[in-house]
N, C-alpha and C. Protein backbone atom coordinates (compact mmCIF):
# COMPACT_ATOMS: atom_id res chain seq x y z
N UNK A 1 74.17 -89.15 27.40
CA UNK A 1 73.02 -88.68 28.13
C UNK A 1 73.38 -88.35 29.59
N UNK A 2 74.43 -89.05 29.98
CA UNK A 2 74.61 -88.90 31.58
C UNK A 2 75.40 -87.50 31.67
N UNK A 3 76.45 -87.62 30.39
CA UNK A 3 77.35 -86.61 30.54
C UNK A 3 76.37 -85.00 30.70
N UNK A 4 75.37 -85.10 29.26
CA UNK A 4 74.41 -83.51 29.74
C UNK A 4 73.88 -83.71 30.61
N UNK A 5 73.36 -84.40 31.02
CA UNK A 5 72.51 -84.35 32.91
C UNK A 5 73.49 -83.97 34.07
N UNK A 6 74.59 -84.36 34.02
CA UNK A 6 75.67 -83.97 34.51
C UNK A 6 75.59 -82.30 34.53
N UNK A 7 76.37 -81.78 33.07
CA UNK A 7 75.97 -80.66 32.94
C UNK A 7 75.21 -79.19 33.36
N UNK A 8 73.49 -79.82 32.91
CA UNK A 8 72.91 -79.53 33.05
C UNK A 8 72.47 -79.43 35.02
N UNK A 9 72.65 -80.49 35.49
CA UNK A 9 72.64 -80.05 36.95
C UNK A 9 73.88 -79.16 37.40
N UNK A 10 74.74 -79.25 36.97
CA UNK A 10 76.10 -78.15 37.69
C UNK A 10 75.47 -76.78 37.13
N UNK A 11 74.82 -76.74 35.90
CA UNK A 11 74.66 -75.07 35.50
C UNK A 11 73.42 -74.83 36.48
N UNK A 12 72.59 -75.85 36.94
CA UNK A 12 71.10 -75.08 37.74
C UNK A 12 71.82 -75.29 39.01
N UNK A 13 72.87 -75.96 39.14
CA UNK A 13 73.28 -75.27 40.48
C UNK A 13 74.00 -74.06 40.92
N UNK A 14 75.09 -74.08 40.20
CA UNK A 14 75.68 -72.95 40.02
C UNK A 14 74.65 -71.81 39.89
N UNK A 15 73.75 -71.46 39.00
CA UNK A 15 72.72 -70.34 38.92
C UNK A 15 72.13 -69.77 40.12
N UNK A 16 71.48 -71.44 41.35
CA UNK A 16 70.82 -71.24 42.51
C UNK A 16 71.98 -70.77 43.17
N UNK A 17 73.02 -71.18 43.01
CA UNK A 17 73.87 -71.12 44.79
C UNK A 17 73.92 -69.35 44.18
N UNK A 18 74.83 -68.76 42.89
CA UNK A 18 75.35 -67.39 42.95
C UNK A 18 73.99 -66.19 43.28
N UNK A 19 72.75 -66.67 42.94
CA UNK A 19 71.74 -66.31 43.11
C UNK A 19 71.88 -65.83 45.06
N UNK A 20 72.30 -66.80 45.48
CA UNK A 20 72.30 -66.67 47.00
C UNK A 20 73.23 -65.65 47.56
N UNK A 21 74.15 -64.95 46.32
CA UNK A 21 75.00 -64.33 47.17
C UNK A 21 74.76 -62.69 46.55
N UNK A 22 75.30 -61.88 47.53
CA UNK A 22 75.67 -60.55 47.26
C UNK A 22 76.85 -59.89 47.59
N UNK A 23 77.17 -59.32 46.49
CA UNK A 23 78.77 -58.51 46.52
C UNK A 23 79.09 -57.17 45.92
N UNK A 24 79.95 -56.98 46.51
CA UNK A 24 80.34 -55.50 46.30
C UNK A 24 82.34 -55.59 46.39
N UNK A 25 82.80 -54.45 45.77
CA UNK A 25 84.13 -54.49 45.18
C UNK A 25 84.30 -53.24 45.90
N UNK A 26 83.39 -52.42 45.75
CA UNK A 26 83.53 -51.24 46.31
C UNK A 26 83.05 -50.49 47.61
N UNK A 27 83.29 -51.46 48.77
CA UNK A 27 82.49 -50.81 50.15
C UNK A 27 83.41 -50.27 51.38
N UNK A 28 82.82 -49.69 51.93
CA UNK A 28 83.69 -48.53 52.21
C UNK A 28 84.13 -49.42 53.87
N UNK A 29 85.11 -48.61 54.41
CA UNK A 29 86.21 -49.19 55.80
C UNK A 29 86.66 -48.00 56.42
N UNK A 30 85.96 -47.38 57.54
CA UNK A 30 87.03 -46.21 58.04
C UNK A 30 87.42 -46.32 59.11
N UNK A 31 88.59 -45.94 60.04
CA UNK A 31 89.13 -46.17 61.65
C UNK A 31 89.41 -44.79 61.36
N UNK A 32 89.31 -44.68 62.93
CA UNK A 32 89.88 -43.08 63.98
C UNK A 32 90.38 -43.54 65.03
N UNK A 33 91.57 -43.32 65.14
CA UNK A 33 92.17 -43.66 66.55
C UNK A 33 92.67 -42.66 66.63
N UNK A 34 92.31 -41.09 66.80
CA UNK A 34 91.97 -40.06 67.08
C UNK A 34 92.04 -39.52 68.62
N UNK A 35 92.92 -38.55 69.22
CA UNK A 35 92.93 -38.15 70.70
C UNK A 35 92.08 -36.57 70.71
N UNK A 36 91.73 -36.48 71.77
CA UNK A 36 91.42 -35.00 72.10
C UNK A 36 92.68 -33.88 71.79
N UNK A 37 92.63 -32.99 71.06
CA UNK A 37 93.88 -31.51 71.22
C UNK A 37 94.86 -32.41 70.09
N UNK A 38 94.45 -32.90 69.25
CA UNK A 38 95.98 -33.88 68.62
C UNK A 38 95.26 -34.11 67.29
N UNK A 39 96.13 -33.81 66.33
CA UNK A 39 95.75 -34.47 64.94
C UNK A 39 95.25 -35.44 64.73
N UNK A 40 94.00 -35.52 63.65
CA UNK A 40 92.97 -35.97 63.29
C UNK A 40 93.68 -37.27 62.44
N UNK A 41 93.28 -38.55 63.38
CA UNK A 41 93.70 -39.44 62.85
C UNK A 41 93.36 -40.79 62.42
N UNK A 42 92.90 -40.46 61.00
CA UNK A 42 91.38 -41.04 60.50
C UNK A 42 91.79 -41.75 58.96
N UNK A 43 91.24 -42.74 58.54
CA UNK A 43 91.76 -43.06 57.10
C UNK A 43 90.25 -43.85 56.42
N UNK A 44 90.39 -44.31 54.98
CA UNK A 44 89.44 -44.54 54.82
C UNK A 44 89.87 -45.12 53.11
N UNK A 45 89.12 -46.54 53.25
CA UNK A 45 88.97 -47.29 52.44
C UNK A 45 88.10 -47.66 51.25
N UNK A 46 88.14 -47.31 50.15
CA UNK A 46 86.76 -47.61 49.47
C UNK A 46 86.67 -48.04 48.57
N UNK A 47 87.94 -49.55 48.89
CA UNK A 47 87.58 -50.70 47.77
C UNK A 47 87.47 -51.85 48.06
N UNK A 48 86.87 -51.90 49.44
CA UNK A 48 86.72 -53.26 50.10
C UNK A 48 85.84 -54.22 49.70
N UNK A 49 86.06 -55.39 49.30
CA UNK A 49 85.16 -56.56 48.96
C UNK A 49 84.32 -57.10 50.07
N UNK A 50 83.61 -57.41 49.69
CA UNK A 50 82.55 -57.89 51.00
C UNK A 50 81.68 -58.65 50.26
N UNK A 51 80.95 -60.38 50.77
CA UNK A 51 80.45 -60.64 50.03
C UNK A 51 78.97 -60.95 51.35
N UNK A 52 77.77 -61.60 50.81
CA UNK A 52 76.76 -62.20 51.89
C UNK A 52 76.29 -63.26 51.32
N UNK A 53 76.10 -64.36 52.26
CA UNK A 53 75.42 -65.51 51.50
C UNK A 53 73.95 -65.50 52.11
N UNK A 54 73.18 -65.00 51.64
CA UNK A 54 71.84 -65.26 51.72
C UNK A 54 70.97 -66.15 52.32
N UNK A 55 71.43 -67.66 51.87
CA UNK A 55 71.05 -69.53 52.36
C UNK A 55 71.24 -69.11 53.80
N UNK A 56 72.10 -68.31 54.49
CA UNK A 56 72.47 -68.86 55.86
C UNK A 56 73.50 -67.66 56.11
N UNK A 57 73.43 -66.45 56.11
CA UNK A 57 74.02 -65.29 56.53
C UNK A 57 75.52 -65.09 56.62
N UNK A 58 75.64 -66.09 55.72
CA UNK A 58 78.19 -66.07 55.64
C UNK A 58 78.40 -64.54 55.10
N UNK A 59 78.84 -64.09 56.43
CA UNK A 59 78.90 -62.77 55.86
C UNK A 59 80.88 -62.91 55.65
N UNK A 60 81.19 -62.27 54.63
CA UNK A 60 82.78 -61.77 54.58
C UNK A 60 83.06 -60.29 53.86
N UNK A 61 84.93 -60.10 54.39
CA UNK A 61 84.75 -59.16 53.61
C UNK A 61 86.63 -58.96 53.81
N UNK A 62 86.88 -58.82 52.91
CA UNK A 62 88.77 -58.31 52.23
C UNK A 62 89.14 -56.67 52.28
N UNK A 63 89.93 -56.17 52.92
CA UNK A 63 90.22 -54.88 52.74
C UNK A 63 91.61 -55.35 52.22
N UNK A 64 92.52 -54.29 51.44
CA UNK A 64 93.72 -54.43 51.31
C UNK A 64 94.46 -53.12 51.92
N UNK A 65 95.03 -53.57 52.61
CA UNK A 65 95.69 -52.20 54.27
C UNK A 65 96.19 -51.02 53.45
N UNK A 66 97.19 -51.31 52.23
CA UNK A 66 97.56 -50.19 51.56
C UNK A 66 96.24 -49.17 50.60
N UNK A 67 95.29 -49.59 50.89
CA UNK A 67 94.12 -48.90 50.46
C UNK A 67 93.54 -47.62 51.03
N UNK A 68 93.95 -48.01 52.78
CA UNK A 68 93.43 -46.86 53.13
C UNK A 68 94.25 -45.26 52.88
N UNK A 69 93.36 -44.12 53.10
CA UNK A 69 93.88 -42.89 52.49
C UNK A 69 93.68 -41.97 53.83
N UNK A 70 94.66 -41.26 53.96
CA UNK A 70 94.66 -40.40 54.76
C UNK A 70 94.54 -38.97 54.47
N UNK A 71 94.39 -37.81 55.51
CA UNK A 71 94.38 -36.50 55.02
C UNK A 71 96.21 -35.99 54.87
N UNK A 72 97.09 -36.55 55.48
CA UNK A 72 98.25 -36.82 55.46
C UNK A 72 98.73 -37.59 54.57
N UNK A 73 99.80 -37.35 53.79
CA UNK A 73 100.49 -38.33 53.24
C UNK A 73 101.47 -38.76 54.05
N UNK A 74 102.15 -38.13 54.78
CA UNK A 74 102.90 -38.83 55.99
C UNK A 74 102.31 -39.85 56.77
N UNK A 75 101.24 -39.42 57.24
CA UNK A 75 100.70 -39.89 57.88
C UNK A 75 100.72 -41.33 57.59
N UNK A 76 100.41 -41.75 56.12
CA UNK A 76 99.77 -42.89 55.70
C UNK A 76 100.68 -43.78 55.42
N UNK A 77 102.13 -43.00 55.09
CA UNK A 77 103.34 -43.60 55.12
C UNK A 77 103.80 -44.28 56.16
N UNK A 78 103.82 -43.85 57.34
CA UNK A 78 103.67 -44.15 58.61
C UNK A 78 102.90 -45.43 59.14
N UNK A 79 101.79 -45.76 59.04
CA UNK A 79 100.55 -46.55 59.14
C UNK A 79 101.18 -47.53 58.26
N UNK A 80 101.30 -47.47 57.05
CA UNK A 80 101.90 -48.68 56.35
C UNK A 80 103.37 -49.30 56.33
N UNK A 81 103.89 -48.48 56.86
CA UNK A 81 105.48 -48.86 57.10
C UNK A 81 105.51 -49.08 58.40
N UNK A 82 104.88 -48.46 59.24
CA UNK A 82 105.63 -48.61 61.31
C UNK A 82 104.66 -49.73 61.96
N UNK A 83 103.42 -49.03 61.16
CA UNK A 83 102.23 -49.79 62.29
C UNK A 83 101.50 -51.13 61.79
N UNK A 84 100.99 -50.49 60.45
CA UNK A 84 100.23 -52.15 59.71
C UNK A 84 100.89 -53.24 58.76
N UNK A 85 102.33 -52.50 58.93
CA UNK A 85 103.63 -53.02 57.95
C UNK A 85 102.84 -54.20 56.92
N UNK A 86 102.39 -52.87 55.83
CA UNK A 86 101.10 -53.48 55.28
C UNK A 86 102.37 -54.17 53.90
N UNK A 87 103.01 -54.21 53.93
CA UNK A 87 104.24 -55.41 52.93
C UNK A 87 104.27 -56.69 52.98
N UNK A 88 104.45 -56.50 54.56
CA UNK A 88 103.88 -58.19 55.11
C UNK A 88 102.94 -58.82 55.57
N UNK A 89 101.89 -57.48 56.16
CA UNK A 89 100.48 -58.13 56.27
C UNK A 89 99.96 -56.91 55.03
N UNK A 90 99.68 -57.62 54.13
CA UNK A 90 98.72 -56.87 53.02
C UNK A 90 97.11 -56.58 53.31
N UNK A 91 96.89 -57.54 53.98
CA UNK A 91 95.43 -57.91 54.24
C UNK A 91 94.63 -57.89 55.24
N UNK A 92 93.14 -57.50 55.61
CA UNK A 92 92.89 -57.93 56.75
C UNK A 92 91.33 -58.24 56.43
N UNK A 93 90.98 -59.12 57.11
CA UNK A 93 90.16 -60.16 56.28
C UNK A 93 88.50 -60.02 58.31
N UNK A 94 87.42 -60.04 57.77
CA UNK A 94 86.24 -60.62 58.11
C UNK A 94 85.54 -61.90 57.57
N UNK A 95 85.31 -62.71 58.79
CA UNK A 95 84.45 -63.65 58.30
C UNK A 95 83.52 -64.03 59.80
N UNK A 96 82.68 -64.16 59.39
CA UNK A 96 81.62 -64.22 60.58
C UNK A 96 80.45 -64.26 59.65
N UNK A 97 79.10 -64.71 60.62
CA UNK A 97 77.21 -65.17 60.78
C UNK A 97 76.92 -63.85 61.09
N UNK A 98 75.86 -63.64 60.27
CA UNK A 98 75.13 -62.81 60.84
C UNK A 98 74.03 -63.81 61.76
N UNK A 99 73.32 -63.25 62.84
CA UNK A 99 72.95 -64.00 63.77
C UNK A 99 71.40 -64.36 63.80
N UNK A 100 70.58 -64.95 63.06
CA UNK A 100 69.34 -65.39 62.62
C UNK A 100 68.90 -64.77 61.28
N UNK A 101 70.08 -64.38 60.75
CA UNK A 101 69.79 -63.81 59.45
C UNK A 101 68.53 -64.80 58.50
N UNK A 102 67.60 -63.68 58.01
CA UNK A 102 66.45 -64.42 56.87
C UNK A 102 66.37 -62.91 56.32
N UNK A 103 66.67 -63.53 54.87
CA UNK A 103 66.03 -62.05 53.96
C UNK A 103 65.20 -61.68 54.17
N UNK A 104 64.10 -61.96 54.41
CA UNK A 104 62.77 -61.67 54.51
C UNK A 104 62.94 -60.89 55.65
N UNK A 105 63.34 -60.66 56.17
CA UNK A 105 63.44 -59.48 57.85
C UNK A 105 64.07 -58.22 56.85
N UNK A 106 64.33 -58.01 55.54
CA UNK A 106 65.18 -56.85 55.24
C UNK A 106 64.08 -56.09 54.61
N UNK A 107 62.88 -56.00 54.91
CA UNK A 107 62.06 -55.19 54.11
C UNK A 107 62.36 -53.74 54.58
N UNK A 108 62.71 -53.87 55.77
CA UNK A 108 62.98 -52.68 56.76
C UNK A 108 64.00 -52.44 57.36
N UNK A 109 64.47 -51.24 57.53
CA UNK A 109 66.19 -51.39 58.77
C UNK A 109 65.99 -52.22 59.35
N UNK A 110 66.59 -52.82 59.44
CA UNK A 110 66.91 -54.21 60.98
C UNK A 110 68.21 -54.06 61.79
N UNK A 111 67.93 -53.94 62.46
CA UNK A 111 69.47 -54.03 63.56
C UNK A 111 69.90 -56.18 63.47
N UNK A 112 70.88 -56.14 63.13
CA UNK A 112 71.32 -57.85 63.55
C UNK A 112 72.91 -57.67 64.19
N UNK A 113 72.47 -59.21 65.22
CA UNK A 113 73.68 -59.60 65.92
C UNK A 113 74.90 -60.47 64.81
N UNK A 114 76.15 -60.04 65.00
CA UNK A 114 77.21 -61.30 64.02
C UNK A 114 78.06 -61.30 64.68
N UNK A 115 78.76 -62.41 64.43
CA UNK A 115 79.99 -62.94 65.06
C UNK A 115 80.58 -63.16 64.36
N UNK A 116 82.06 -63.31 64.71
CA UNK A 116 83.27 -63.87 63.82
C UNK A 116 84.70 -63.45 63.93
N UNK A 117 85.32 -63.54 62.99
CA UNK A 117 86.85 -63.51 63.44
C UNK A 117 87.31 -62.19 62.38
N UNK A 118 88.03 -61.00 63.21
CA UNK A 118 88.93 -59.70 62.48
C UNK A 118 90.58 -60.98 62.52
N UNK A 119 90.89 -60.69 61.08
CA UNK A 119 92.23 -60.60 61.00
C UNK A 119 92.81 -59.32 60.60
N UNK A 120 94.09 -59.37 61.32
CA UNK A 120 94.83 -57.91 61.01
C UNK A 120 96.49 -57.62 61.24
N UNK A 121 97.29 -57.38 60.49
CA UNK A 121 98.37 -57.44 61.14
C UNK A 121 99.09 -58.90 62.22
N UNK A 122 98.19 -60.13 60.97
CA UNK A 122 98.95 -61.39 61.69
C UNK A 122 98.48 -62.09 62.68
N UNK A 123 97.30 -61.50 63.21
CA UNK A 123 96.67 -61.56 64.49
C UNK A 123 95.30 -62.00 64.09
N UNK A 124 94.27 -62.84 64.59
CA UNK A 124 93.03 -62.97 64.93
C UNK A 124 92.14 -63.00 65.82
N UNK A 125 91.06 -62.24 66.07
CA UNK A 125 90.54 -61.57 67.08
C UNK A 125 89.07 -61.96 67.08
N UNK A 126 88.09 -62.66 68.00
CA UNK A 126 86.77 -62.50 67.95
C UNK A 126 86.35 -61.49 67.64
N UNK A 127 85.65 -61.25 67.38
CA UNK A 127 84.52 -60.19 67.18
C UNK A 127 82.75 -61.13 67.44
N UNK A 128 82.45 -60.91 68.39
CA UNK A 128 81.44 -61.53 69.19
C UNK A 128 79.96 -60.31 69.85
N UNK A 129 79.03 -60.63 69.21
CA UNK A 129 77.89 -60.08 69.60
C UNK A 129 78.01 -58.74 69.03
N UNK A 130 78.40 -58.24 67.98
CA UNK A 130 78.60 -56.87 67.51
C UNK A 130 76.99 -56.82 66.71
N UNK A 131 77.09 -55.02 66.98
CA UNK A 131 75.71 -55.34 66.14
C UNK A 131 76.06 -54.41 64.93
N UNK A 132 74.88 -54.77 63.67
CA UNK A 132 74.68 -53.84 62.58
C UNK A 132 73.30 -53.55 61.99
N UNK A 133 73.67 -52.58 60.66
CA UNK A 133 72.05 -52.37 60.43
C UNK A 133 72.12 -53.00 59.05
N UNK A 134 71.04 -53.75 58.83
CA UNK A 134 70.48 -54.46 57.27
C UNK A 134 69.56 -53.73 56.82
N UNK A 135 69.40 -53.83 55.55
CA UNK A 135 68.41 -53.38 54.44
C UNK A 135 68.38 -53.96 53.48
N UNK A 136 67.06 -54.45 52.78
CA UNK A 136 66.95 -54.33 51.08
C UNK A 136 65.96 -53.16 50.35
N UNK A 137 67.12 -52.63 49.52
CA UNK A 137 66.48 -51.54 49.13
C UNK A 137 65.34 -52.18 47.80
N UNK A 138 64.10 -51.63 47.63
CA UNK A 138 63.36 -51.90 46.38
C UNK A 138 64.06 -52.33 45.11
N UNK A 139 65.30 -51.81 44.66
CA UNK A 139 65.37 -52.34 43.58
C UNK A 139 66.54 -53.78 43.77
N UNK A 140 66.57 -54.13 45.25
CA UNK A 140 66.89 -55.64 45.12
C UNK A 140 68.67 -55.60 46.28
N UNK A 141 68.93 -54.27 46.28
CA UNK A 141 70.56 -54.09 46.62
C UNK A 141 70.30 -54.28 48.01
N UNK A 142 71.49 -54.52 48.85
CA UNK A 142 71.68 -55.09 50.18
C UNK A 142 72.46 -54.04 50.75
N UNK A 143 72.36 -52.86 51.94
CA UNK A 143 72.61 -51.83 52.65
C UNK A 143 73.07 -52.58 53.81
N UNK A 144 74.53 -52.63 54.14
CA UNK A 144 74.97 -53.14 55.62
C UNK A 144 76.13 -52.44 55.81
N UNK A 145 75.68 -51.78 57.11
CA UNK A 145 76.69 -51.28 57.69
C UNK A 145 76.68 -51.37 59.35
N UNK A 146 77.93 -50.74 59.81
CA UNK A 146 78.03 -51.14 61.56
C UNK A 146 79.05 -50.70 61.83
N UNK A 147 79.55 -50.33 63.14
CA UNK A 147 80.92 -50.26 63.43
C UNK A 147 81.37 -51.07 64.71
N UNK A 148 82.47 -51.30 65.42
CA UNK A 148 82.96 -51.66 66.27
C UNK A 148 83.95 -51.21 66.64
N UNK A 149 84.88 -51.38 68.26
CA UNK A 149 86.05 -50.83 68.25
C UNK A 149 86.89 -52.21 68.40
N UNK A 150 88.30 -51.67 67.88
CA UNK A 150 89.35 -52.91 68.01
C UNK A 150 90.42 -52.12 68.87
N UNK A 151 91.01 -53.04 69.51
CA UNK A 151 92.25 -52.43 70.59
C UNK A 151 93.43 -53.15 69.81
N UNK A 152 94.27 -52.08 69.63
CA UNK A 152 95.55 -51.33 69.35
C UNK A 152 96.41 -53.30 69.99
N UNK A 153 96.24 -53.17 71.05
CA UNK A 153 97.45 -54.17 71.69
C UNK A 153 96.85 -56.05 71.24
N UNK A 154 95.46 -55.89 70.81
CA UNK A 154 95.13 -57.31 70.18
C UNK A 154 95.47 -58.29 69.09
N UNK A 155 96.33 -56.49 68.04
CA UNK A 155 96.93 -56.94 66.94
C UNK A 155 98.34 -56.70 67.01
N UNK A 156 98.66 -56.86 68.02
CA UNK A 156 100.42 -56.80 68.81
C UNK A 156 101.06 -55.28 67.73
N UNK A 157 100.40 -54.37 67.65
CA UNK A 157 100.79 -52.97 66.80
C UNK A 157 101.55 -52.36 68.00
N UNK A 158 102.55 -51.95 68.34
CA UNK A 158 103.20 -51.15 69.05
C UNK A 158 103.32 -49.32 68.37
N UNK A 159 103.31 -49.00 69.14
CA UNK A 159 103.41 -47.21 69.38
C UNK A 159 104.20 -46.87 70.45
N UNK A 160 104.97 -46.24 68.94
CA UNK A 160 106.12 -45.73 70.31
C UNK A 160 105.90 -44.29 70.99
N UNK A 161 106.47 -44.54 72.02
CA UNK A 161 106.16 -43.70 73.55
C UNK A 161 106.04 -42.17 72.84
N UNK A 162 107.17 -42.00 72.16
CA UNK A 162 107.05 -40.35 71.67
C UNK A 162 105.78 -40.01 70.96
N UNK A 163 105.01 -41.08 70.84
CA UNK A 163 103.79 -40.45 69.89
C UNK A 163 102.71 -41.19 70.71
N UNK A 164 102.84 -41.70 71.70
CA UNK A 164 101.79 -42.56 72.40
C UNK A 164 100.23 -41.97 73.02
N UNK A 165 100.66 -40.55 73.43
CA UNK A 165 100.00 -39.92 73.62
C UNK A 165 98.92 -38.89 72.66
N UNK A 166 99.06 -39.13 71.37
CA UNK A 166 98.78 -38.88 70.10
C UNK A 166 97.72 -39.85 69.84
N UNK A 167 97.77 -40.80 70.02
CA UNK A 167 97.18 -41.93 69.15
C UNK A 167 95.92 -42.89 70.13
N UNK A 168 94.99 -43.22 70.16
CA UNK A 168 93.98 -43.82 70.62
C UNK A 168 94.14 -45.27 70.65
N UNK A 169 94.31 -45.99 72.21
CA UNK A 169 94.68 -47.60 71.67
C UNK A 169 93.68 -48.17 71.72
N UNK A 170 92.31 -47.64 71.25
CA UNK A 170 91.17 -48.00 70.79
C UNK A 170 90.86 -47.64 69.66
N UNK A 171 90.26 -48.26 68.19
CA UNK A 171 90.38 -47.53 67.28
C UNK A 171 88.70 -48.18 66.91
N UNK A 172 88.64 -46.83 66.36
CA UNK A 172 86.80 -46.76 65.77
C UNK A 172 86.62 -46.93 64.75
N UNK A 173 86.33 -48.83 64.20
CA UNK A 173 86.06 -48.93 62.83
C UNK A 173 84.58 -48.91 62.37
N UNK A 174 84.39 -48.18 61.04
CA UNK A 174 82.81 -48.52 60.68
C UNK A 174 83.09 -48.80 59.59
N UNK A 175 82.09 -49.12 58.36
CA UNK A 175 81.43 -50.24 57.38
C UNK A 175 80.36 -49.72 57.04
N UNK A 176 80.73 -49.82 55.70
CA UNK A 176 78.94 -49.51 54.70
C UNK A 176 79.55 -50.20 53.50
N UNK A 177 78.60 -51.37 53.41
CA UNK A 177 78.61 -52.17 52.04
C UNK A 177 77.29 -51.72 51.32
N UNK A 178 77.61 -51.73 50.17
CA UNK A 178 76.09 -52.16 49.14
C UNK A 178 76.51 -53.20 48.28
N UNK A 179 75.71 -53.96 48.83
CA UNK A 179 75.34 -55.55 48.18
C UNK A 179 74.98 -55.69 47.22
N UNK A 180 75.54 -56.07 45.32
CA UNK A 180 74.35 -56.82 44.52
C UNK A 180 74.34 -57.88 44.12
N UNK A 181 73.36 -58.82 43.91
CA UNK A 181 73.17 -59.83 43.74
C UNK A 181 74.30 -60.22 42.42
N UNK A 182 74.71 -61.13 43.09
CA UNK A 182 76.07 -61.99 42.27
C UNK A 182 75.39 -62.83 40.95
């Protein structure tokens, strides 16, 4: 008798907690570190995991670096071999609050504050007071997206001088997840 009560409470928990979350396999990641008069230098991701916990706003999310795609194939060769030496850092990882997150505020766009930590290339970086936009759409899915910029020298990425002037040591990332309930 103890053993199914046992049971039986791990399955109604398990049910409530996955209930609390939303995920996606497939959400999108793009940077431009892009100059004026200079090739367009832009890539873009669109198999990033991202999950949300609902109870209390744990927002995360997994890109894998060799994912992103360029209009170049050089280009991308480049990015994964010189700059994100994505062999040894494969990964670059979000985890951060969204900042008074309650579902109940998603009936409508909402702008929210989050915090938390970019890993990238070995390195970890606040990411503090950034903002984004929330949604729940009618049939239940979770719309979040946002962007921010990250600097080039936070994730110790060097660029060399012959191309320095090419390349933006600010780079413009944005984000669009769709969320479904796990």
């Amino acid at each position: 008798m103890k053993n199914l009560a046992l049971v039986l409470f791990a399955l109604v928990s398990s049910l409530t907690f996955s209930q609390e979350k939303y995920l996606t396999k497939t959400g999108t990641v793009t940077f431009e570190a892009s100059v004026p008069s200079f090739e367009e230098v832009k890539a873009e991701n669109k198999s990033t995991t991202a999950i949300l916990n609902t109870k209390n706003g744990e927002f995360a999310a997994l890109v894998l670096v060799k994912g992103f795609r360029f209009k170049n194939a050089l280009m991308e060769e480049h990015f994964n071999e010189n700059y994100a030496e994505s062999d040894d850092f494969p990964k670059a990882t979000f985890k951060g609050t969204l900042v008074g997150f309650s579902i109940e505020k998603l009936a409508s766009k909402t702008k929210m504050t989050y915090n938390g930590s970019l890993s990238f290339h070995g390195k970890t970086k606040q990411l503090e007071n950034q903002t984004l936009t929330i949604y729940q759409t009618p049939d239940g899915q979770i719309l979040l997206s946002g962007k921010f910029i990250a600097n080039v020298s936070d994730f110790d990425i060097e660029i060399p001088s012959v191309v320095s002037n090419k390349l933006s040591k600010e780079v413009d990332v944005s984000f669009s997840f769709e969320l479904d309930k796990k």
